[in-house]
C-alpha atoms as a PDB file:
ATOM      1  CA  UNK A   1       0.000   0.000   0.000  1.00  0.00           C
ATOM      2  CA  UNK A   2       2.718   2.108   0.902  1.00  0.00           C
ATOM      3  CA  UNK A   3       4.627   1.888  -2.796  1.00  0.00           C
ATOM      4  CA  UNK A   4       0.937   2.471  -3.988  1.00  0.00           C
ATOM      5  CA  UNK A   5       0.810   5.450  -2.688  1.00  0.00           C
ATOM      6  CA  UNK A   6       3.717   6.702  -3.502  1.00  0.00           C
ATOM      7  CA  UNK A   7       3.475   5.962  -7.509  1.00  0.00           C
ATOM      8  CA  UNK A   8      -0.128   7.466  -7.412  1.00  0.00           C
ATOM      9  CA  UNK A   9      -0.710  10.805  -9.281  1.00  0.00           C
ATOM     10  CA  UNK A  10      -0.849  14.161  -7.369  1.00  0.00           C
ATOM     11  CA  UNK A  11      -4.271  14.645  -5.564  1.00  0.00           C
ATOM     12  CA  UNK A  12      -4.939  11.011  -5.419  1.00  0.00           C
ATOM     13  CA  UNK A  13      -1.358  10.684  -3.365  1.00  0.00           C
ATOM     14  CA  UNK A  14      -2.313  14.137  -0.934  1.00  0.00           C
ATOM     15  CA  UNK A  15      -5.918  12.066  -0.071  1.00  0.00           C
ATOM     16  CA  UNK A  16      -4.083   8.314   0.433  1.00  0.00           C
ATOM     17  CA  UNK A  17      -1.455   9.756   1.954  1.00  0.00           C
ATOM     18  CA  UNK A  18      -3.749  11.058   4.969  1.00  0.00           C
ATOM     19  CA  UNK A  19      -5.179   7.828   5.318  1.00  0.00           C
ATOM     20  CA  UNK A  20      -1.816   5.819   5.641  1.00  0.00           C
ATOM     21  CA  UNK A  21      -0.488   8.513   8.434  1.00  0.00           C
ATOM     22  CA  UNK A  22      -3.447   8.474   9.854  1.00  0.00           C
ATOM     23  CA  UNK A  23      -3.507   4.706   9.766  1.00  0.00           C
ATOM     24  CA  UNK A  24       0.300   4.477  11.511  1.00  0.00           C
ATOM     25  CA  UNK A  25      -0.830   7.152  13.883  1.00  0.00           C
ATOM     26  CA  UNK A  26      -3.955   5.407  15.696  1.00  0.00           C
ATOM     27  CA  UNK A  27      -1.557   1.984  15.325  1.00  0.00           C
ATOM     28  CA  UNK A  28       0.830   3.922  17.317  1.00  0.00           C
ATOM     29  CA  UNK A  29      -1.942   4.888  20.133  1.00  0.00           C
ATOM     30  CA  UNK A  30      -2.638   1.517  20.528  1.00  0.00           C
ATOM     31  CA  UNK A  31       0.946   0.662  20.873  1.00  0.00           C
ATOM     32  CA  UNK A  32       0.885   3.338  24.171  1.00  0.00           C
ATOM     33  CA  UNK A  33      -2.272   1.985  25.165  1.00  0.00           C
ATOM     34  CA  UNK A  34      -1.382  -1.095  25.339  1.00  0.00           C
ATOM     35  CA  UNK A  35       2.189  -0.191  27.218  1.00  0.00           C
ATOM     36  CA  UNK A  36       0.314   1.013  30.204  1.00  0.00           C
ATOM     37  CA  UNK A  37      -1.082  -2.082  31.215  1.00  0.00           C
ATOM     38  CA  UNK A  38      -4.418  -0.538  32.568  1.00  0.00           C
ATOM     39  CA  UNK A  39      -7.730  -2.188  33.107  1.00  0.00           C
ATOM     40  CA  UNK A  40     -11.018  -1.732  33.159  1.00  0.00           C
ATOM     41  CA  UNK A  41     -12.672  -4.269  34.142  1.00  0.00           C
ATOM     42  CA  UNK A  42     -11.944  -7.814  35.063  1.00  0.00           C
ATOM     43  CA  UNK A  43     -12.242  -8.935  31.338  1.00  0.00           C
ATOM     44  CA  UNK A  44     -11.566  -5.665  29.799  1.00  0.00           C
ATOM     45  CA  UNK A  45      -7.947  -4.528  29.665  1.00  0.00           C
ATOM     46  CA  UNK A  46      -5.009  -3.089  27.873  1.00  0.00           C
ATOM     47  CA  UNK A  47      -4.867  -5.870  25.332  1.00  0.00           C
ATOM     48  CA  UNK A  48      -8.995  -5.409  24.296  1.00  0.00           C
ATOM     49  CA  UNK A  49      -8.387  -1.905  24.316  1.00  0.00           C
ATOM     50  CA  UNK A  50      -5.475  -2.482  21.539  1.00  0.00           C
ATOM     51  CA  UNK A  51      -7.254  -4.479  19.676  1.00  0.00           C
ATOM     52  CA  UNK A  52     -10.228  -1.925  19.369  1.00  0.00           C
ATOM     53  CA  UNK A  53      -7.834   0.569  18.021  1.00  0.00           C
ATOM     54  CA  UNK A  54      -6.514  -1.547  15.836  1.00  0.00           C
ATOM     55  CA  UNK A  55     -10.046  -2.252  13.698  1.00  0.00           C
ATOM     56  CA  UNK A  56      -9.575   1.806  13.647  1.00  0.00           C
ATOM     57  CA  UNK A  57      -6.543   1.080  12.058  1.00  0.00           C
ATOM     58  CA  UNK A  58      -7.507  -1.264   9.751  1.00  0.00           C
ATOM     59  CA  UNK A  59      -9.820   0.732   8.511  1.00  0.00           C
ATOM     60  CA  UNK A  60      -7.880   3.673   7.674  1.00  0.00           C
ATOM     61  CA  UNK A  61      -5.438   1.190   5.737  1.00  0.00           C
ATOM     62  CA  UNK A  62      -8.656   0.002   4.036  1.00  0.00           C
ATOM     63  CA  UNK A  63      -9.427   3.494   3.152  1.00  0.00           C
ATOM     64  CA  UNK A  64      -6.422   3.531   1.622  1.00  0.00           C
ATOM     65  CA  UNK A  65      -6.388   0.822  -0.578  1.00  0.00           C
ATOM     66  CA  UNK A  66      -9.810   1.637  -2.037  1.00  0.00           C
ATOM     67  CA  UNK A  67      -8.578   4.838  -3.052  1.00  0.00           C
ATOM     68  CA  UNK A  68      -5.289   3.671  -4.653  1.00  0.00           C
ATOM     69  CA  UNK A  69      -7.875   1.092  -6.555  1.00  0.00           C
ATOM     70  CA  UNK A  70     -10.198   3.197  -7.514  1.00  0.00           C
ATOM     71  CA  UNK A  71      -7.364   5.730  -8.712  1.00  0.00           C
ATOM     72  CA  UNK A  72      -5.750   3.028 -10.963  1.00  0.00           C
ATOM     73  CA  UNK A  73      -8.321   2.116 -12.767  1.00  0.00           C
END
C-alpha cells in the first residue's frame, strides 16, 4: 500500500497519503495503550483496548487501498 501510494498521481497521493499517516498514527496509540497495562474491568484490559484501536486502524489502511484502486483504474 505504501509503494501504492507513492506511484499514485498528485491529488490522489495528498488524499491516500492522509489515510496511511493516519492509519500508523492510531496503530501507534494503541501501541501506548497497550504499554500502560491498565484495566477496566476484570475482562476488559489493555490488550482489548489495543485491539479496538486496531479495527480503527484497519480501517484507515482500508481506506487507503480503495482509493489507490479506484485511482488506478
Amino acid at each position: 500500500m505504501v509503494c501504492g501510494g507513492i506511484v499514485a498521481d498528485g491529488s490522489s497521493l495528498k488524499r491516500s497519503s492522509r489515510w496511511l499517516f493516519s492509519g500508523i498514527a492510531v496503530t501507534l496509540v494503541g501501541f501506548g495503550i497497550q504499554q500502560t497495562g491498565i484495566q477496566f474491568a476484570r475482562h476488559f484490559n489493555y490488550n482489548d483496548l489495543f485491539h479496538l484501536t486496531q479495527i480503527g486502524a484497519f480501517l484507515c489502511l482500508y481506506r487507503l487501498a480503495a482509493g489507490l484502486e479506484r485511482n488506478s483504474g
